[in-house]
N, C-alpha and C. Protein backbone atom coordinates (compact mmCIF):
# COMPACT_ATOMS: atom_id res chain seq x y z
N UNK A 1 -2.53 68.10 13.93
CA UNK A 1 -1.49 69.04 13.52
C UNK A 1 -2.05 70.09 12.55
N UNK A 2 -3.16 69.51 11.40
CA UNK A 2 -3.22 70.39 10.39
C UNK A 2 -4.35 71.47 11.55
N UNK A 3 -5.15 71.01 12.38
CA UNK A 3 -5.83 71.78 13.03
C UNK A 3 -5.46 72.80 14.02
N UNK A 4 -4.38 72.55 14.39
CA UNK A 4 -3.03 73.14 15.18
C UNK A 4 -2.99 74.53 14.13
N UNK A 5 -2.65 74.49 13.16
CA UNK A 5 -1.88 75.40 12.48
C UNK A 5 -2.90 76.32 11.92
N UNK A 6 -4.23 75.64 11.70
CA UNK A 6 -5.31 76.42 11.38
C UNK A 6 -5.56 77.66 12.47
N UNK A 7 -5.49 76.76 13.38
CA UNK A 7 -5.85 77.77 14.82
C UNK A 7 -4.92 78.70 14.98
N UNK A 8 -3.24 78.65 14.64
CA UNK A 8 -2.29 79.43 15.24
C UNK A 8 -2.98 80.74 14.06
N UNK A 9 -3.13 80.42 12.45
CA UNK A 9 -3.45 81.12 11.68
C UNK A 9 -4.66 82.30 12.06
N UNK A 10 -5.28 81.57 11.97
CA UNK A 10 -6.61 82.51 12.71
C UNK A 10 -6.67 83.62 14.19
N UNK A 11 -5.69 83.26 14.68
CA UNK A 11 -4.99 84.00 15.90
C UNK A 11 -3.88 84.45 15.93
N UNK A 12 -3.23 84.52 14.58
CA UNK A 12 -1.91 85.34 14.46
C UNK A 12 -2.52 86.55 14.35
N UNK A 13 -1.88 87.85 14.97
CA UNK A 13 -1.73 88.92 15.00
C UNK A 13 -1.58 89.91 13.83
N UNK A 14 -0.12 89.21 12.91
CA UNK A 14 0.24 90.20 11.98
C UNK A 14 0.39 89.20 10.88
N UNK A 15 0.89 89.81 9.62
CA UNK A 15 0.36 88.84 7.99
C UNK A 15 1.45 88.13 8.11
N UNK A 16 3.04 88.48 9.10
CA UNK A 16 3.77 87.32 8.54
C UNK A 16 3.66 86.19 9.11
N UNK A 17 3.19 85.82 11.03
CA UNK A 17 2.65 84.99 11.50
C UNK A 17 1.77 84.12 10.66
N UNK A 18 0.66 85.02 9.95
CA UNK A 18 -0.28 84.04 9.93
C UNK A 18 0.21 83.39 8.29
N UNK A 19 1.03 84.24 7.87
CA UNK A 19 1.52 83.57 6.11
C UNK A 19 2.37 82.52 6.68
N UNK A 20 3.12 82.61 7.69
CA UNK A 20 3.89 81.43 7.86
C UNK A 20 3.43 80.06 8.62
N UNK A 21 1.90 80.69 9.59
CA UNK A 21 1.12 79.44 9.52
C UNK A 21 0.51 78.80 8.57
N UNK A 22 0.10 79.50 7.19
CA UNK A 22 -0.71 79.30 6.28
C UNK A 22 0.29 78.08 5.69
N UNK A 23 1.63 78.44 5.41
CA UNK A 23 2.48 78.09 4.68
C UNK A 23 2.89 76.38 5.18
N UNK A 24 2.76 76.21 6.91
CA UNK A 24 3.11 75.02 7.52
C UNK A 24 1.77 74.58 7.46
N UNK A 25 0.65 74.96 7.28
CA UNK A 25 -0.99 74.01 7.09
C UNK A 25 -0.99 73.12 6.01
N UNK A 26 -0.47 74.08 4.54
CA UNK A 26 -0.66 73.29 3.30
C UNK A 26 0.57 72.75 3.05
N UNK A 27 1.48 72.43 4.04
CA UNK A 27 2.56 71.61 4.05
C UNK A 27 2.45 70.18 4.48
N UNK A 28 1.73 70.35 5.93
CA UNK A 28 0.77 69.64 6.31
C UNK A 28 -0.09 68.73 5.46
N UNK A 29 -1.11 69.52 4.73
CA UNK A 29 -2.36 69.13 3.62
C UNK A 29 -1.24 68.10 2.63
N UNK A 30 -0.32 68.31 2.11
CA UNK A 30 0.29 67.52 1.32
C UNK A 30 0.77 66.46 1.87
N UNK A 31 1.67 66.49 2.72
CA UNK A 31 1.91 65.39 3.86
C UNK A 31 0.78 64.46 3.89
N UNK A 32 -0.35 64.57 4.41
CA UNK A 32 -1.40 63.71 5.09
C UNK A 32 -2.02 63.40 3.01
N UNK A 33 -2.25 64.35 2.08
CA UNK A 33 -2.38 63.66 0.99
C UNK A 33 -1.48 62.21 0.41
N UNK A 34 -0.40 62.50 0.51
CA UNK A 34 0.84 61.40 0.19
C UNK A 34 0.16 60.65 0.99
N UNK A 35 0.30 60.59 2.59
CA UNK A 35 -0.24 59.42 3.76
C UNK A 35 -1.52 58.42 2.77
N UNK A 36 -2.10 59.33 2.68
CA UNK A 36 -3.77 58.49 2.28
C UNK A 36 -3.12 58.22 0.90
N UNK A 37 -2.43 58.59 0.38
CA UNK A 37 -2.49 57.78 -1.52
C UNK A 37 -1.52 56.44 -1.27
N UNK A 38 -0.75 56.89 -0.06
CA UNK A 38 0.23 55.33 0.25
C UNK A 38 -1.13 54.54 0.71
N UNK A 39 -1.68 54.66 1.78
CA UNK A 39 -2.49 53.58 2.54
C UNK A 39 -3.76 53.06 1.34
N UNK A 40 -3.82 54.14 0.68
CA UNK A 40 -4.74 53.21 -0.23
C UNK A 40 -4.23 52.10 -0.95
N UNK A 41 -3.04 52.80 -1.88
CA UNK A 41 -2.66 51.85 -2.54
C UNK A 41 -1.81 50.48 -1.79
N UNK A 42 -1.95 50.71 -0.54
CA UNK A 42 -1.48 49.43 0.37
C UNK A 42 -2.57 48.67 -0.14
N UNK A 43 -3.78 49.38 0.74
CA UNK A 43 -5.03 48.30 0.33
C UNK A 43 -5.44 47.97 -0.95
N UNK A 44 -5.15 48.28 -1.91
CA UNK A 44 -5.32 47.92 -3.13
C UNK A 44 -5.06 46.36 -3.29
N UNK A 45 -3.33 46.71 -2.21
CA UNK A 45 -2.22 44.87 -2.83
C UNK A 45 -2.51 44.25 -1.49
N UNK A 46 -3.14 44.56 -0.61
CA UNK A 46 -3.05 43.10 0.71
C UNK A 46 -3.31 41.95 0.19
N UNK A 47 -2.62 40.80 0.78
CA UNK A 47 -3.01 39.75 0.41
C UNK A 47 -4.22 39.11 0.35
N UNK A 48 -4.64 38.73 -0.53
CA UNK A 48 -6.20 38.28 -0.53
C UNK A 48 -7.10 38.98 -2.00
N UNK A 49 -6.29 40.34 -2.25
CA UNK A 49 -6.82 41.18 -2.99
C UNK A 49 -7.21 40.50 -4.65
N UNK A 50 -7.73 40.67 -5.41
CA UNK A 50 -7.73 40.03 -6.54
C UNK A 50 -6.61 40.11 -7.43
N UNK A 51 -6.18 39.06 -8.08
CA UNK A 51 -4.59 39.72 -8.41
C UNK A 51 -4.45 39.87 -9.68
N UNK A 52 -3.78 41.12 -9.96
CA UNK A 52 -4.05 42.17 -11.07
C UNK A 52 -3.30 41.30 -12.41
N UNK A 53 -3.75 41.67 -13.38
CA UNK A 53 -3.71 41.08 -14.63
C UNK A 53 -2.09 41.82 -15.01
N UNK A 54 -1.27 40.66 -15.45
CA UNK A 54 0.04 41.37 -15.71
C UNK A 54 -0.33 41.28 -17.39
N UNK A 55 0.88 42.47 -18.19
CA UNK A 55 1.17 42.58 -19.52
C UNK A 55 2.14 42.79 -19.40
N UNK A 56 3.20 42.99 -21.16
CA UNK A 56 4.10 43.47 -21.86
C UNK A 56 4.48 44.89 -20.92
N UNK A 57 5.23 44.68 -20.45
CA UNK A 57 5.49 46.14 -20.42
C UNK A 57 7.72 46.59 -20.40
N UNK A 58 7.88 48.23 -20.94
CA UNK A 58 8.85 48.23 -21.12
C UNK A 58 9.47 48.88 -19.92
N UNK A 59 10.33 48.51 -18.95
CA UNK A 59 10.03 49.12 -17.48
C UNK A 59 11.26 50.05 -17.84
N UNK A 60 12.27 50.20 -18.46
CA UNK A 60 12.74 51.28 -19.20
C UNK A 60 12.29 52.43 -19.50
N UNK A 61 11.16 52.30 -20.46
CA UNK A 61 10.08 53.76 -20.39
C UNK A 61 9.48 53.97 -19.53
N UNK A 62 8.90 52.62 -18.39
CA UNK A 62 8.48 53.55 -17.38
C UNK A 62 9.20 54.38 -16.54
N UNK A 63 10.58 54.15 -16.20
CA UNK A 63 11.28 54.32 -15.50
C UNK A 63 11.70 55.81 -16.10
N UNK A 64 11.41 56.07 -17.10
CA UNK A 64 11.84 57.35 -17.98
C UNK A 64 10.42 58.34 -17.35
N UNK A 65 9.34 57.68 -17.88
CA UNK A 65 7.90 58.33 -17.22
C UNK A 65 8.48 59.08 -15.87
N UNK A 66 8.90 58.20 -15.03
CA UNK A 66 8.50 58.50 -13.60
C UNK A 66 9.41 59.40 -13.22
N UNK A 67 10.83 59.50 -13.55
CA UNK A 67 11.80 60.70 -13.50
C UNK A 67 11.11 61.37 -14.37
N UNK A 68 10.72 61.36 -15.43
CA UNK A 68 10.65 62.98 -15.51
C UNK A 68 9.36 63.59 -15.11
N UNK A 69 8.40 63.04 -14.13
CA UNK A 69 7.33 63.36 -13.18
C UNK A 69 8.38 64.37 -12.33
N UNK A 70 9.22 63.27 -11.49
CA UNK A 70 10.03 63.17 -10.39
C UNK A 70 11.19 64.66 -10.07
N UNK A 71 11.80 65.15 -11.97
CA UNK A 71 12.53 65.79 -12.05
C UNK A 71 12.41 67.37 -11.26
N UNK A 72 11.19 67.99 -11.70
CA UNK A 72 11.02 69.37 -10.41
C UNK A 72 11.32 68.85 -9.36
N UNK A 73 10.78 68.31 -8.70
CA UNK A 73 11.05 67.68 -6.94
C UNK A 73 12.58 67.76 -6.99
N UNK A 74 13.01 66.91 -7.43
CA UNK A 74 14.77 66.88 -7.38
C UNK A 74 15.60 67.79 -7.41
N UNK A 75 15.39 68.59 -8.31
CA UNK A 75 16.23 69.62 -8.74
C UNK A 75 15.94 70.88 -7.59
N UNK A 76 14.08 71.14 -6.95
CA UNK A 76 14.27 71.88 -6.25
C UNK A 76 15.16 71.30 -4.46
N UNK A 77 15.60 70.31 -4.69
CA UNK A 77 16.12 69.75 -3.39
C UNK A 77 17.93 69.63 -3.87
N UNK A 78 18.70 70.08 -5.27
CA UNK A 78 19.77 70.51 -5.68
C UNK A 78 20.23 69.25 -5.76
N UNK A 79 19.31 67.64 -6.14
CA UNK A 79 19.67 66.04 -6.65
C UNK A 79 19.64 66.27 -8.31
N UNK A 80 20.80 65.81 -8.77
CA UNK A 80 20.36 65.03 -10.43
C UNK A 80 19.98 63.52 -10.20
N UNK A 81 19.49 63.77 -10.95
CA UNK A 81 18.82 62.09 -11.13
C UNK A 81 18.93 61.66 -12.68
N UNK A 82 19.75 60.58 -12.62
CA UNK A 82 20.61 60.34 -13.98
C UNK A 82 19.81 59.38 -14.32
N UNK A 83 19.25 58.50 -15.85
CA UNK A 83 18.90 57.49 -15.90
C UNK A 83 19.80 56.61 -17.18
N UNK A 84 20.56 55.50 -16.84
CA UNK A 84 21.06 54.61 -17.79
C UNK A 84 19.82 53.45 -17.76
N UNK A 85 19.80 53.41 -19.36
CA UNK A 85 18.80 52.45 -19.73
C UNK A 85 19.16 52.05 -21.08
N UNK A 86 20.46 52.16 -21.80
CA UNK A 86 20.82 52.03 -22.88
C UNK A 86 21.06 50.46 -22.89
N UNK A 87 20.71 50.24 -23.87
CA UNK A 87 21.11 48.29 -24.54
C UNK A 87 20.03 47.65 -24.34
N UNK A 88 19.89 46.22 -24.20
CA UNK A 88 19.20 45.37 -24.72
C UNK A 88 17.43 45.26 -24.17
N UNK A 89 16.80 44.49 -24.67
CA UNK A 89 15.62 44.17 -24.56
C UNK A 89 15.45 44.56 -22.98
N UNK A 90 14.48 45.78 -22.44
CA UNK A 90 14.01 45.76 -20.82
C UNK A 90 12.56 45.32 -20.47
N UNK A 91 12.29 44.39 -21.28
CA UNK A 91 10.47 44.10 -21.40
C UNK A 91 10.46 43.09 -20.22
N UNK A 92 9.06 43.63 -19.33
CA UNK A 92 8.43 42.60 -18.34
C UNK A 92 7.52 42.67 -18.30
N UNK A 93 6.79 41.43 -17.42
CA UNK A 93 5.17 41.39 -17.27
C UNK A 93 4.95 42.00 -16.18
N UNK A 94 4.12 42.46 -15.99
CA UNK A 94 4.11 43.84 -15.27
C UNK A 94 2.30 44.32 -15.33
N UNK A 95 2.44 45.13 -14.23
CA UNK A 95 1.02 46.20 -14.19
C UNK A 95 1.56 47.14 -14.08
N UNK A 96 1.27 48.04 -15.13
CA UNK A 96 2.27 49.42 -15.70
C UNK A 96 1.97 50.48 -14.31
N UNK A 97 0.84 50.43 -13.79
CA UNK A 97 0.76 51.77 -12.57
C UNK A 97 1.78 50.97 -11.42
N UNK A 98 1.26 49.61 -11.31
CA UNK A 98 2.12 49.73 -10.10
C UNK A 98 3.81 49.64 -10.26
N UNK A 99 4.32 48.98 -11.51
CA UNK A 99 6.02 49.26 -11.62
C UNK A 99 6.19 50.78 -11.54
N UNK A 100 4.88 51.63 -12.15
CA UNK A 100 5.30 52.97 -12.00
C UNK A 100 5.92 53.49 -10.69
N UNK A 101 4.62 52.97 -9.54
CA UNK A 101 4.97 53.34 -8.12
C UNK A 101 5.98 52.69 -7.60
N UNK A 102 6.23 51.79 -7.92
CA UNK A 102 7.58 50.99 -7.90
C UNK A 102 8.84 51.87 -7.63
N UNK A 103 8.63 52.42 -9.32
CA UNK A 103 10.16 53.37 -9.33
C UNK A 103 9.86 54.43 -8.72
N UNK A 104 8.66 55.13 -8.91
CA UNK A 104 8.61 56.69 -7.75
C UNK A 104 9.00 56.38 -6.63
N UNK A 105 8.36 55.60 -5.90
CA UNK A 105 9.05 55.18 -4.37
C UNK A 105 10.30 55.28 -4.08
N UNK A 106 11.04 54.74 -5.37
CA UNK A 106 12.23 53.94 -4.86
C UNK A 106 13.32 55.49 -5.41
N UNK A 107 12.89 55.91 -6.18
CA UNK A 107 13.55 57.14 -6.26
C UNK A 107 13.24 58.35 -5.52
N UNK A 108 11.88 58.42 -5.45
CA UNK A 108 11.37 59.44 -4.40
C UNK A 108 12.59 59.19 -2.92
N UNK A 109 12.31 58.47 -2.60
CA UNK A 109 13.26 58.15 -1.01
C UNK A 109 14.66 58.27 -1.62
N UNK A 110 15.03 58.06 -2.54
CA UNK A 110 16.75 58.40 -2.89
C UNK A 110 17.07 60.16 -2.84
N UNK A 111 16.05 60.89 -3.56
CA UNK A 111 16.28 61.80 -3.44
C UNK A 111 16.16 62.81 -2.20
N UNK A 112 15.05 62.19 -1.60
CA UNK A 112 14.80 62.69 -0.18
C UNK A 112 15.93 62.64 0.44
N UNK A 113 16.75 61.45 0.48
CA UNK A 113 17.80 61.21 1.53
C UNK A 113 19.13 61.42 0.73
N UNK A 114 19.50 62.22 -0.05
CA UNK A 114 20.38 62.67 -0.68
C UNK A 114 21.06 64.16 -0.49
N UNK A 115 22.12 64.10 -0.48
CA UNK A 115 22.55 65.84 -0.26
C UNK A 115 22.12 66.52 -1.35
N UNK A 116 22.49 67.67 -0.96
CA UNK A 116 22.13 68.60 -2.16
C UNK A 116 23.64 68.79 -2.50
N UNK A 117 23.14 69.14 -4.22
CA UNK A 117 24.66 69.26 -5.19
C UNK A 117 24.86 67.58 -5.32
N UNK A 118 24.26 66.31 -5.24
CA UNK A 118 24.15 65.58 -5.29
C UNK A 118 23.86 64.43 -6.62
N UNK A 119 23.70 63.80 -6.81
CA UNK A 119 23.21 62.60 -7.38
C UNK A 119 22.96 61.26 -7.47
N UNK A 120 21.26 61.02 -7.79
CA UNK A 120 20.97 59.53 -7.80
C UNK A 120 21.01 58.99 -9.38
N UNK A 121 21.54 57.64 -9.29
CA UNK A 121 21.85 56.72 -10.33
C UNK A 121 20.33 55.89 -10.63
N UNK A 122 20.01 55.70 -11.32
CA UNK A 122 19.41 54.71 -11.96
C UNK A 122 19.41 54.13 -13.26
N UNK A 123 19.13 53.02 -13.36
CA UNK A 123 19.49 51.91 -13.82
C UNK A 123 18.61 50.90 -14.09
N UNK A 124 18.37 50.72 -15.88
CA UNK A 124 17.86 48.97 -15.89
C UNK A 124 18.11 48.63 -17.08
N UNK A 125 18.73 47.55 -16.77
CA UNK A 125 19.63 46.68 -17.56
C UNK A 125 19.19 45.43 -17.67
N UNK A 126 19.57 44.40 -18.92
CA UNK A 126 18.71 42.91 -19.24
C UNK A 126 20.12 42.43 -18.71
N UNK A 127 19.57 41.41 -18.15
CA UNK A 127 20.76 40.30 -17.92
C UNK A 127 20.31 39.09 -18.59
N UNK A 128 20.91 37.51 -18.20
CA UNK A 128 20.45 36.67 -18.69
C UNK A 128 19.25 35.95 -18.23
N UNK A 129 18.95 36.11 -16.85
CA UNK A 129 17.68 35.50 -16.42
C UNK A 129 16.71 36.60 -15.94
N UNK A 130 17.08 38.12 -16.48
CA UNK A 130 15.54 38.65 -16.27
C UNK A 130 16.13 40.34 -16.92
N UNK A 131 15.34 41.11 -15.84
CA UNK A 131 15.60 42.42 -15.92
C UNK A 131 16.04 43.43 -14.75
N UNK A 132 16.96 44.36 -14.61
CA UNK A 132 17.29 44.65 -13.06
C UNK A 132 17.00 46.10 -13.08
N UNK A 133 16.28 46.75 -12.07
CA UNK A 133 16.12 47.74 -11.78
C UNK A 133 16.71 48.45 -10.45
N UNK A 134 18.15 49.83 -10.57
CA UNK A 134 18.96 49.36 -9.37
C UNK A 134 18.39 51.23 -8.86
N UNK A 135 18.63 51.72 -7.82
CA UNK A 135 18.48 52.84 -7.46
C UNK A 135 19.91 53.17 -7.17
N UNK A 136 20.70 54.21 -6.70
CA UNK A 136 21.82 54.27 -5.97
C UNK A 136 22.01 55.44 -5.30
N UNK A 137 21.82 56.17 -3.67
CA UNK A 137 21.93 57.62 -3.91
C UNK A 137 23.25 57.36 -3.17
N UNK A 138 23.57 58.80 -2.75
CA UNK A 138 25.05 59.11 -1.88
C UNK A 138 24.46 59.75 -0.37
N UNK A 139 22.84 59.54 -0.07
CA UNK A 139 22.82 59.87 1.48
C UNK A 139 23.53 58.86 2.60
N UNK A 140 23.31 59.05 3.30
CA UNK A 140 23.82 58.39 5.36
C UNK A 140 23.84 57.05 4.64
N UNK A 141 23.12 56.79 3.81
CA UNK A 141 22.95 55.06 4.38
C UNK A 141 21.82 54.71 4.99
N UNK A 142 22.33 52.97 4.87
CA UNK A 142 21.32 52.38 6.46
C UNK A 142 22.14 51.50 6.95
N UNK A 143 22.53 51.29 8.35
CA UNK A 143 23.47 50.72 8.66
C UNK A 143 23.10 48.88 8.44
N UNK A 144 23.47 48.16 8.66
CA UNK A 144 23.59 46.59 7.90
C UNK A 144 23.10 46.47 8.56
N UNK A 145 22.55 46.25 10.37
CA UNK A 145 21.87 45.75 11.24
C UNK A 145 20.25 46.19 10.86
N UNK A 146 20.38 46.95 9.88
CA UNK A 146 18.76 47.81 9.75
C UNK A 146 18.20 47.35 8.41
N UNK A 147 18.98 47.02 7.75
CA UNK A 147 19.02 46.98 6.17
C UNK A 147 17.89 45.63 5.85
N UNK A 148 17.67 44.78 7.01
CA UNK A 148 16.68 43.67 6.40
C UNK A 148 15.07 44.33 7.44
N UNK A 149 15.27 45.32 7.79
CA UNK A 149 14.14 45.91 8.42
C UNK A 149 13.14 46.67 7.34
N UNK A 150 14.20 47.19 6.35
CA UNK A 150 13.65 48.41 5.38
C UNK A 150 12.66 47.79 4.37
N UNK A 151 11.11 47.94 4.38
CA UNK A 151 10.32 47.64 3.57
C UNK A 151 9.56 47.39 4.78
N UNK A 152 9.07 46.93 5.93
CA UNK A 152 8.67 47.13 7.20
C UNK A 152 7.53 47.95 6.96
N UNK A 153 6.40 47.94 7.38
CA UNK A 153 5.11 48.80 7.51
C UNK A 153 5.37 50.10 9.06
N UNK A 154 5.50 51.09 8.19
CA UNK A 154 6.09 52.40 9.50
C UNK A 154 7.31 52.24 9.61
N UNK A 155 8.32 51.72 9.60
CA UNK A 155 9.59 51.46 9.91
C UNK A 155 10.26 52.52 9.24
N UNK A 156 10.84 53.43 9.80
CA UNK A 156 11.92 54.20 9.35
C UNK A 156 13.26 54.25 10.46
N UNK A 157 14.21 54.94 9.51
CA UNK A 157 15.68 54.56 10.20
C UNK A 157 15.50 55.62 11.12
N UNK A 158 16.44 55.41 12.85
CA UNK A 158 16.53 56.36 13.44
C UNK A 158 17.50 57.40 13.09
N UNK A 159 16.95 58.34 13.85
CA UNK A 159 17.80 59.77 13.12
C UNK A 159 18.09 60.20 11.88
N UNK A 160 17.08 59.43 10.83
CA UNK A 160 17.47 60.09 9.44
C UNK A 160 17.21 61.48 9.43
N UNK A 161 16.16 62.38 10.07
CA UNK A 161 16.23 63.39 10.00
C UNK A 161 14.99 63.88 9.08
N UNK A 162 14.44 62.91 8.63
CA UNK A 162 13.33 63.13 7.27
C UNK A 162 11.92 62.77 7.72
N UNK A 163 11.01 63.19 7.48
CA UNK A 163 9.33 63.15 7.93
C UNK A 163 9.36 62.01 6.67
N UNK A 164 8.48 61.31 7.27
CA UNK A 164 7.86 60.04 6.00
C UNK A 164 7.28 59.72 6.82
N UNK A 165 6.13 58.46 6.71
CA UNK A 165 5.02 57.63 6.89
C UNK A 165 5.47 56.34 7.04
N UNK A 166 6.67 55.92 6.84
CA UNK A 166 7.29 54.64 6.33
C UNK A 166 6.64 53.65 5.61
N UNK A 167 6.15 53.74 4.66
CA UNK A 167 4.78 53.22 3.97
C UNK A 167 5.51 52.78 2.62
N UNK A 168 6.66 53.98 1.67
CA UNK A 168 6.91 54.07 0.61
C UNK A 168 7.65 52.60 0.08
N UNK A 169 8.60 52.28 0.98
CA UNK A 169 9.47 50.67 0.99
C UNK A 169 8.33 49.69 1.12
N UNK A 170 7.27 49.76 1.73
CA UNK A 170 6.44 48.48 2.26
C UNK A 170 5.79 48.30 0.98
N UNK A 171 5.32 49.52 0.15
CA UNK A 171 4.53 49.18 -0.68
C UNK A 171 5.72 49.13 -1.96
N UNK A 172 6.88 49.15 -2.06
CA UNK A 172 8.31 48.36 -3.23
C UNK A 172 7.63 47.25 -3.22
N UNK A 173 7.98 46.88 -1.78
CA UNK A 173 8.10 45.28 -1.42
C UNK A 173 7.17 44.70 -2.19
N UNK A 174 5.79 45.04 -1.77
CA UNK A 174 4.65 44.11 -2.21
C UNK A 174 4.43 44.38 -3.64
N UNK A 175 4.79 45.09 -4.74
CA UNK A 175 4.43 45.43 -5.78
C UNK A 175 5.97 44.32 -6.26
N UNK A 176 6.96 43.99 -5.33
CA UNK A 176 7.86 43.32 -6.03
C UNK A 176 7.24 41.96 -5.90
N UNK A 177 6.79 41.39 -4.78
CA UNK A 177 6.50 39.96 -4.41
C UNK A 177 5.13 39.99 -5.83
N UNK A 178 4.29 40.97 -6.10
CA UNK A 178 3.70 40.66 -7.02
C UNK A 178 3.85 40.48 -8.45
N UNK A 179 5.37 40.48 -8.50
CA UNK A 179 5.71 40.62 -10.20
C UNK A 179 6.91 39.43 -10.07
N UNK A 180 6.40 38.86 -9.09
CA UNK A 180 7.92 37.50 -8.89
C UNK A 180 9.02 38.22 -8.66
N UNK A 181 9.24 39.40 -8.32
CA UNK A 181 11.29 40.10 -8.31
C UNK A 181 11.18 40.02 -7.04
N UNK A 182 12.58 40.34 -7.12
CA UNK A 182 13.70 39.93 -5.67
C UNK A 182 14.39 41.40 -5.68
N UNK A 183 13.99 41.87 -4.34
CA UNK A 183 14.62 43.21 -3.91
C UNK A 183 15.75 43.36 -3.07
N UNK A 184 16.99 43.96 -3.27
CA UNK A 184 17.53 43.77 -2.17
C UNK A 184 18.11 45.30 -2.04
N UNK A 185 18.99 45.23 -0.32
CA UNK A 185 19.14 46.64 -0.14
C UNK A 185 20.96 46.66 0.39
N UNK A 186 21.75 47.21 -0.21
CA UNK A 186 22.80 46.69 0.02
C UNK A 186 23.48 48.27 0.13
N UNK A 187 24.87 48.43 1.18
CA UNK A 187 25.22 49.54 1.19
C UNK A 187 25.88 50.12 -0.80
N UNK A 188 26.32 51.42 -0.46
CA UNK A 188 26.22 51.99 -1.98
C UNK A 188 28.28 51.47 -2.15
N UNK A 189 28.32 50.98 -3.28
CA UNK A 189 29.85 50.16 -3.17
C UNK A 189 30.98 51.33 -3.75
N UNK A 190 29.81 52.83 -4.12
CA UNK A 190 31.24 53.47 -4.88
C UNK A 190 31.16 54.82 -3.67
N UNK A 191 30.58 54.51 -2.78
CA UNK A 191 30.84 55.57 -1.25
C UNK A 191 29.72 55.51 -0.35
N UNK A 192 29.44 56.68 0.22
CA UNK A 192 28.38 56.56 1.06
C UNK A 192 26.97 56.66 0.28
N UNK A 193 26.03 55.94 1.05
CA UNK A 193 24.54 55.86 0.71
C UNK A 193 23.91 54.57 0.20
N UNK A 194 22.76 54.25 -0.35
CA UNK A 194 22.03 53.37 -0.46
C UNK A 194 22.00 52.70 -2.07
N UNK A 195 22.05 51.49 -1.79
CA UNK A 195 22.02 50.82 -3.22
C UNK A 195 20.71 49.71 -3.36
N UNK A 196 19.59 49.88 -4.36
CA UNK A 196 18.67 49.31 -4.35
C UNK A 196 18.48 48.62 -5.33
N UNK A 197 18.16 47.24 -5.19
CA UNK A 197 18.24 46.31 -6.70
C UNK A 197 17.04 45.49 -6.45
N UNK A 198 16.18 45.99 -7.80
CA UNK A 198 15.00 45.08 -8.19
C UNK A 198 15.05 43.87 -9.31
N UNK A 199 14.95 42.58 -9.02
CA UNK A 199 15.23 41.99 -9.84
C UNK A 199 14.17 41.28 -10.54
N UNK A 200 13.96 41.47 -11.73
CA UNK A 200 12.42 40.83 -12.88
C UNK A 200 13.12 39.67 -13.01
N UNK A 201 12.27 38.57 -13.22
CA UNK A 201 12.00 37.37 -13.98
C UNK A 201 11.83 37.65 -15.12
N UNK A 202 12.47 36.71 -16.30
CA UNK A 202 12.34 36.63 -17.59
C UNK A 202 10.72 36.87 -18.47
N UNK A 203 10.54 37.98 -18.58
CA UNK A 203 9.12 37.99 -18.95
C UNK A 203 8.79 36.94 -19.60
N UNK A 204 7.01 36.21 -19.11
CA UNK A 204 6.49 35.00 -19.59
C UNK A 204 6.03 34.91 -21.13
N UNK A 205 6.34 34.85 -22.06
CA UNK A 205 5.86 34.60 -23.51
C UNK A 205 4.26 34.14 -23.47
């Protein structure tokens, strides 16, 4: 594809042809960048891999980190992205890059699949046996027959309408099975769209 567009460029005629091939190449170039930073960091966690040293960590601030990475992207797609993190202790054991990618993922895809004039919720809150990290947007959904598919290697929903790799859920998953949490994907309970809940274990003393 990216070679596709090189070629239409080089054989466009006039500057707006070839600006508007230029424009779908390095659209392209970013696309296939994301591709390779997912597949690496797949291979980073396959099973077998050496398994990464957990610490202290406050997944509250990370979760603050990663929206406000996240915030240009959103806003140029017309999503707020709200974060409640107020009250008690949010400390887990953790490997701070990968809870990072954790929450980019899991918000990255909320906002993707969100209207514009929109907003995604997030959320992490202490309960009594751990820590919960929830996503919530107001896109399509996934219908319930699909909903234990999502985290799947390539698996994306039909007709969402959105280019992805289906890579972003597979690698939640495994960054959750590596921190002991329990993910689940449940429709959104205050209207349409997706509700995502990560659940920590009581960090180990």
């Amino acid at each position: 594809a990216l070679k596709a567009q090189a070629q239409v460029a080089r054989a466009a005629t006039d500057d707006a042809q070839r600006l508007h091939a230029l424009d779908n190449l390095i659209v392209g170039c970013d696309r296939t960048t994301r591709l390779v930073e997912q597949l690496l960091t797949l291979a980073r966690l396959e099973p077998g891999a050496p398994e990464p040293s957990l610490v202290a960590c406050d997944l509250a601030r990370l979760a603050r980190e990663q929206l406000a990475e996240i915030a240009p992207y959103a806003l140029a797609r017309g999503v707020a992205v709200e974060l409640d993190s107020s009250g008690a202790d949010t400390g887990v054991r953790g490997v701070p890059d990968l809870l990072g990618i954790l929450v980019r993922n899991l918000v990255d895809n909320a906002v993707r699949y969100s209207p514009s004039a929109s907003a995604v919720a997030v959320a992490v809150s202490a309960t009594a046996v751990g820590v919960v990290l929830s996503v919530t947007d107001t896109g399509p959904g996934v219908p319930a027959g699909e909903r234990a598919r999502l985290g799947e290697r390539f698996f994306r929903v039909p007709g969402s309408g959105e280019i992805g790799s289906g890579l972003g859920l597979s690698i939640v998953r495994r960054i959750a099975e590596i921190h002991g949490a329990h993910i689940e994907f449940e429709a959104n309970a205050g209207g349409p769209g997706l509700h995502v809940r990560v659940s920590f274990p009581i960090a180990a003393q």
